[in-house]
Protein backbone atom coordinates (compact mmCIF):
# COMPACT_ATOMS: atom_id res chain seq x y z
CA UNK A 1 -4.97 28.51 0.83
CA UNK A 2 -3.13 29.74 -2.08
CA UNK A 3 -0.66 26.76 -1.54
CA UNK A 4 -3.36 24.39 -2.48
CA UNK A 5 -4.97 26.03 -5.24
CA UNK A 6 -1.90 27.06 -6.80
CA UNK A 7 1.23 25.05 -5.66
CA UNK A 8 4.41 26.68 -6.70
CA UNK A 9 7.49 24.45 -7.75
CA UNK A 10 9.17 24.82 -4.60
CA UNK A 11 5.69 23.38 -3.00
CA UNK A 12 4.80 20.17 -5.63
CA UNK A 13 9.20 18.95 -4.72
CA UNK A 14 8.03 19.04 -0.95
CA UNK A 15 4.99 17.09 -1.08
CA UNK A 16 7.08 14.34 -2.87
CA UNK A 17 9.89 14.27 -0.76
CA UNK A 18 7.81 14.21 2.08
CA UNK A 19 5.47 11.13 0.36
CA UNK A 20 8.74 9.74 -1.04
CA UNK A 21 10.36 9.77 3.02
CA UNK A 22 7.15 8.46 4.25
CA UNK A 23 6.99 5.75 2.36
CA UNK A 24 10.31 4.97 2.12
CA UNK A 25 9.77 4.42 6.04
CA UNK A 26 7.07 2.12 5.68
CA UNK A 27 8.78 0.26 3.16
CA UNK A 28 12.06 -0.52 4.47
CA UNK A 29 9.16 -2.52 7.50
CA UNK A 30 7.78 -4.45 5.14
CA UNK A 31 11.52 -4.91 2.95
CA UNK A 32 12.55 -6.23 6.26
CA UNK A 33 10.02 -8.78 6.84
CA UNK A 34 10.41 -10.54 3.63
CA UNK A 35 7.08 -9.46 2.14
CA UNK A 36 6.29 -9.52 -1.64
CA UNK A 37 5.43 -5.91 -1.82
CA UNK A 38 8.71 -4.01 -0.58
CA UNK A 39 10.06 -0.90 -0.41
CA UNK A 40 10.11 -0.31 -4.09
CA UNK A 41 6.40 -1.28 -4.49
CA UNK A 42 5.31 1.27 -1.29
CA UNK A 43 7.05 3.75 -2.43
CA UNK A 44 6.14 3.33 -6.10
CA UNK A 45 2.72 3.75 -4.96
CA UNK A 46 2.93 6.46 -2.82
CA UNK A 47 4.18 8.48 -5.46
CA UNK A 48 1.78 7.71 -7.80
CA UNK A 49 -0.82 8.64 -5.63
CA UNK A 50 0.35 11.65 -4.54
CA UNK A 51 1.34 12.61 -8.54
CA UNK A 52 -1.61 11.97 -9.18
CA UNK A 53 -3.68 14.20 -6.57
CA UNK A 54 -0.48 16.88 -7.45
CA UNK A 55 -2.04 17.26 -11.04
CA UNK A 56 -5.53 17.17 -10.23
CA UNK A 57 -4.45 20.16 -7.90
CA UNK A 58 -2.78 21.72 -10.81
CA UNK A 59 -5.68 22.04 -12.94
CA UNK A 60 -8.13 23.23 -10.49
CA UNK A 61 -7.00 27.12 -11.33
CA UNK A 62 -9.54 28.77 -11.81
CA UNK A 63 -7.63 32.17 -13.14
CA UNK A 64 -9.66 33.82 -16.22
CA UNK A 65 -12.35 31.37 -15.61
CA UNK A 66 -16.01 32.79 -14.67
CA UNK A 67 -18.64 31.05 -12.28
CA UNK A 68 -20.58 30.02 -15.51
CA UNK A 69 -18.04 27.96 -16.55
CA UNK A 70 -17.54 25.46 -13.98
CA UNK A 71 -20.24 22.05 -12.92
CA UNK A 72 -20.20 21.39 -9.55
CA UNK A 73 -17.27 19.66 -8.49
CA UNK A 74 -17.14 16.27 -6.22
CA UNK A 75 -13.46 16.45 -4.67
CA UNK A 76 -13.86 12.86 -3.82
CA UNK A 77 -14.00 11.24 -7.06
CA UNK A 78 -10.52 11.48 -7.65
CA UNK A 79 -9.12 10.00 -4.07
CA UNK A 80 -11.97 7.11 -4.92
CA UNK A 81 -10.41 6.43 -8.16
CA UNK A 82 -7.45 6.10 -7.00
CA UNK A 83 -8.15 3.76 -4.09
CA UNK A 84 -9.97 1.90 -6.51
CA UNK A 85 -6.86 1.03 -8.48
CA UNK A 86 -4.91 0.54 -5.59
CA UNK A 87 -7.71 -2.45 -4.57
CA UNK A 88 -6.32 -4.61 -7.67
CA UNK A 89 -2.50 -4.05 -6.55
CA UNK A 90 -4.04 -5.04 -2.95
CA UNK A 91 -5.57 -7.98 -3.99
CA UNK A 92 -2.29 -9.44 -5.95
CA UNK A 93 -0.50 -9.62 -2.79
CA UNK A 94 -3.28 -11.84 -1.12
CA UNK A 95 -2.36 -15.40 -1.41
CA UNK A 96 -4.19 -18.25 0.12
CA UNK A 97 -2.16 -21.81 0.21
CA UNK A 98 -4.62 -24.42 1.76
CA UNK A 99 -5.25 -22.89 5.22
CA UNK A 100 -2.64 -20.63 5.41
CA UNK A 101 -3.96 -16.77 4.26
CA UNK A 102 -1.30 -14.22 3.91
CA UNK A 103 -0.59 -11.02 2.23
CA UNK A 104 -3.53 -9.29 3.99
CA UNK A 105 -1.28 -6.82 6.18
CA UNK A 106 1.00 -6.13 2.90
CA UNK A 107 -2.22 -5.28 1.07
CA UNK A 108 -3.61 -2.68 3.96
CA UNK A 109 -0.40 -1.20 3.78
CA UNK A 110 -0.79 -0.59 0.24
CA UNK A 111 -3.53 0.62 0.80
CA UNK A 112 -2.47 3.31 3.93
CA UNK A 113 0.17 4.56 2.01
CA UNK A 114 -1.92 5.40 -1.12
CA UNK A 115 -3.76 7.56 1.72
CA UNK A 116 -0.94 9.41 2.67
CA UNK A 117 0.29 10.25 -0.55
CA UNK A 118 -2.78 11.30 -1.64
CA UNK A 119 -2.41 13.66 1.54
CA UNK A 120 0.65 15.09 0.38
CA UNK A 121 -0.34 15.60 -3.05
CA UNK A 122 -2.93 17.58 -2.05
CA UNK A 123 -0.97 20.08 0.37
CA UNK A 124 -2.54 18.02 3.51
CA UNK A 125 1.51 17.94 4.76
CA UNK A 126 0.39 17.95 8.47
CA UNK A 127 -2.30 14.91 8.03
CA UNK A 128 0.26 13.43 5.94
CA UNK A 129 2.66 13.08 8.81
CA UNK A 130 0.58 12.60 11.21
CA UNK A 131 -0.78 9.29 9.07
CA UNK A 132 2.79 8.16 8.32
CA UNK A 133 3.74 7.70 12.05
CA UNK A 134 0.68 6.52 13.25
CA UNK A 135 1.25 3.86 10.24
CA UNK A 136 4.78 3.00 11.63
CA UNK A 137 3.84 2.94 15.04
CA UNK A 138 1.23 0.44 13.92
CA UNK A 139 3.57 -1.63 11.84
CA UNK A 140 6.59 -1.80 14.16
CA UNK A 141 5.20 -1.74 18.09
CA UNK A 142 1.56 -3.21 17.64
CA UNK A 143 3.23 -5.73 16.03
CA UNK A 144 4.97 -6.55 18.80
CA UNK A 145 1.94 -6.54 21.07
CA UNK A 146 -0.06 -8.77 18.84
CA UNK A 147 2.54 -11.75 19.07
CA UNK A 148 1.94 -11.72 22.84
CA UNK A 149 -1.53 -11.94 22.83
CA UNK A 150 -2.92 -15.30 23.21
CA UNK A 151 -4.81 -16.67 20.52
CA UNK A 152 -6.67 -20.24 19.55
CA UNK A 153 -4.36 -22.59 17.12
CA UNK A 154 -5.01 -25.70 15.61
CA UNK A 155 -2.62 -28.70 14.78
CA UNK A 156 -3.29 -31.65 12.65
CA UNK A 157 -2.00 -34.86 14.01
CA UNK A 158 -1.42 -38.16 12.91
CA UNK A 159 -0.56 -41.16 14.95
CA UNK A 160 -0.34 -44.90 14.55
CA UNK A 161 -1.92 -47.37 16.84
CA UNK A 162 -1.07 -51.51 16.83
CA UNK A 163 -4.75 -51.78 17.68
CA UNK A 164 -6.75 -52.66 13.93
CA UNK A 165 -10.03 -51.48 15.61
CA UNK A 166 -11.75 -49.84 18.25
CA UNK A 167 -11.55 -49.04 20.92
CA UNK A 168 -8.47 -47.16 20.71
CA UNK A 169 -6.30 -45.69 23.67
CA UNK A 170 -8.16 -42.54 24.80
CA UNK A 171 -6.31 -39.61 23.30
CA UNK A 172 -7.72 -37.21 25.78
CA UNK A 173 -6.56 -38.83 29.23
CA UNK A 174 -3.07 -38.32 27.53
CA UNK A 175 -3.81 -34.97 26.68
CA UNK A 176 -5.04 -34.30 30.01
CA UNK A 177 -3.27 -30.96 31.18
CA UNK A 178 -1.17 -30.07 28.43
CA UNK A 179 -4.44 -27.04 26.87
CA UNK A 180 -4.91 -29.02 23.93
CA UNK A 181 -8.09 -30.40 23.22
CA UNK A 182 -8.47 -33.08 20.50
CA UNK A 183 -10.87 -33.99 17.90
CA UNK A 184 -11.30 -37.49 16.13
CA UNK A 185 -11.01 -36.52 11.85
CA UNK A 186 -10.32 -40.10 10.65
CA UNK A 187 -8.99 -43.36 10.32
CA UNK A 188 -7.07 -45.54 7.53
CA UNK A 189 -4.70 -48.56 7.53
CA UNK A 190 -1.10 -48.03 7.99
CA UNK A 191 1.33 -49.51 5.35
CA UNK A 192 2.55 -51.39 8.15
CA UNK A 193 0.49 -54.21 8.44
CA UNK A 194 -0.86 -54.37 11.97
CA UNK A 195 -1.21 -50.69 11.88
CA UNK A 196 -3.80 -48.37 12.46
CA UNK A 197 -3.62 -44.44 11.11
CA UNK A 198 -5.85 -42.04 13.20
CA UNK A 199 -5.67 -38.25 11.82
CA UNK A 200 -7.32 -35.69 15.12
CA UNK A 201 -7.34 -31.88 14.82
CA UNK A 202 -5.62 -30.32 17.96
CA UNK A 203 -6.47 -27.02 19.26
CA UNK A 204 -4.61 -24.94 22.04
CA UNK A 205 -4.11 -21.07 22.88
CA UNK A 206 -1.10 -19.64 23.74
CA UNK A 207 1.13 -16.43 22.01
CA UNK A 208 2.29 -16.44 18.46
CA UNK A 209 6.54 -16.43 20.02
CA UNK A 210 5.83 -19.24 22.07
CA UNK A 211 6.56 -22.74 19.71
CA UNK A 212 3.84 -25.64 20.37
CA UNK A 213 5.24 -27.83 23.60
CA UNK A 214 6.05 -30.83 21.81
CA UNK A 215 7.13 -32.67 25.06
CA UNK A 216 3.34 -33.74 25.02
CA UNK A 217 3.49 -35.74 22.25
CA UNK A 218 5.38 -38.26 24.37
CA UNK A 219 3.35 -38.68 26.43
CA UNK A 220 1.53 -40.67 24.17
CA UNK A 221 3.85 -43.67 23.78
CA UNK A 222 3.68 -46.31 24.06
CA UNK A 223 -0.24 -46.31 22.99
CA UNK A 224 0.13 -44.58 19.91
CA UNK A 225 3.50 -43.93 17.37
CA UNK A 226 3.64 -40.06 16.48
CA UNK A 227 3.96 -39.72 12.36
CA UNK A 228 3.05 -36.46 12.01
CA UNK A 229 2.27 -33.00 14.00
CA UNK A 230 1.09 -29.99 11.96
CA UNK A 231 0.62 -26.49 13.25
CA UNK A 232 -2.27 -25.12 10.80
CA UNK A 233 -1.43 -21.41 10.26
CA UNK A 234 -4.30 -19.11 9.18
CA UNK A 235 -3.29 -15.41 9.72
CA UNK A 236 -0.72 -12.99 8.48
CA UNK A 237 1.40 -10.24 9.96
């Protein structure tokens, strides 16, 4: 108990090497992966945090001090606080380009390792390292699993027909056994003359490492001339 009330030298260096090696793990994940927020960002953090909850553990002696002399103390304020912060650094890294969202993984690791170096800044060294492998285990081999689990997608494509009117080929007989299932989204005149542009939103399942079978789109010749095929990404990892 003493080590928390009053940390000695020796104490405050370990809980920031251990912060400083558990984020540096964490880091070097998302360094890897070509995110925004890299090592030097996680660990940046992580040390703040756990600075932070260091000094607010620093000047909760209470040597020479009588009962009178103290309010009654929320311990959570300060974790809150901090957390709060952190939400602004979080929300930087969330980008959203059309339909394509990502950043949101980068931001809840922010966000975990401002948690675990609050942990170590406040002599927690045991939660602390618990937190930081459960966080790596989460990053590295649930990653893993979640690009094998099959999921809806959803395509955009665009195809010419000679036809200048309807009725038009029907799109699903082509379709027919491939999983996708389309959806009529418009129509426009082709610079071509003698051209028609039809735009229809494609959706399928299958896993994230599998790439879209585009052997289907020939089976729509000779009805319709492929000009465009779209995969429409929405999540991040």
């Amino acid at each position: 108990m003493d080590m928390y009330l009053h940390p000695s030298v020796l104490d405050l260096a370990l809980r920031l090497l251990l912060t400083l090696l558990a984020c540096i793990l964490v880091g070097v994940n998302r360094e890897a992966a070509g995110h925004g927020a890299g090592l030097r960002t996680i660990v940046l953090v992580g040390l703040a945090a756990c600075i932070a909850t260091s000094q607010a553990n620093i000047l909760l002696a209470v040597t020479g001090k009588t009962e009178g002399m103290f309010a009654t103390m929320d311990v959570m304020r300060l974790p809150l606080g901090i957390l709060t912060g952190i939400g602004f650094i979080g929300g930087g890294v969330i980008l959203k380009r059309g339909h394509i969202v990502s950043g949101i993984t980068t931001a809840a690791t922010i966000w975990a390792v401002t948690v675990i170096g609050i942990c170590f800044g406040g002599g927690q060294l045991l939660l602390g390292g618990a937190g930081t492998s459960l966080i790596v285990l989460t990053l590295l081999v649930l990653r893993w699993i979640d690009v094998r689990v099959p999921r809806d997608h959803r395509g955009e494509l665009v195809v010419a027909s000679y036809l200048s009117q309807p009725p038009f080929p029907d799109l699903a007989a082509h379709l027919s056994g491939t999983g996708y299932i389309a959806q009529f989204r418009s129509l426009s005149r082709d610079e071509d003359p003698g051209k028609t542009l039809l735009t229809f939103e494609l959706r399928w399942t299958q896993t994230e490492v599998e790439n879209p079978p585009l052997e289907l789109l020939n089976r729509l010749q000779p009805d319709y001339e492929v000009r465009s095929f779209e995969v429409i990404k929405e999540s991040d990892h």
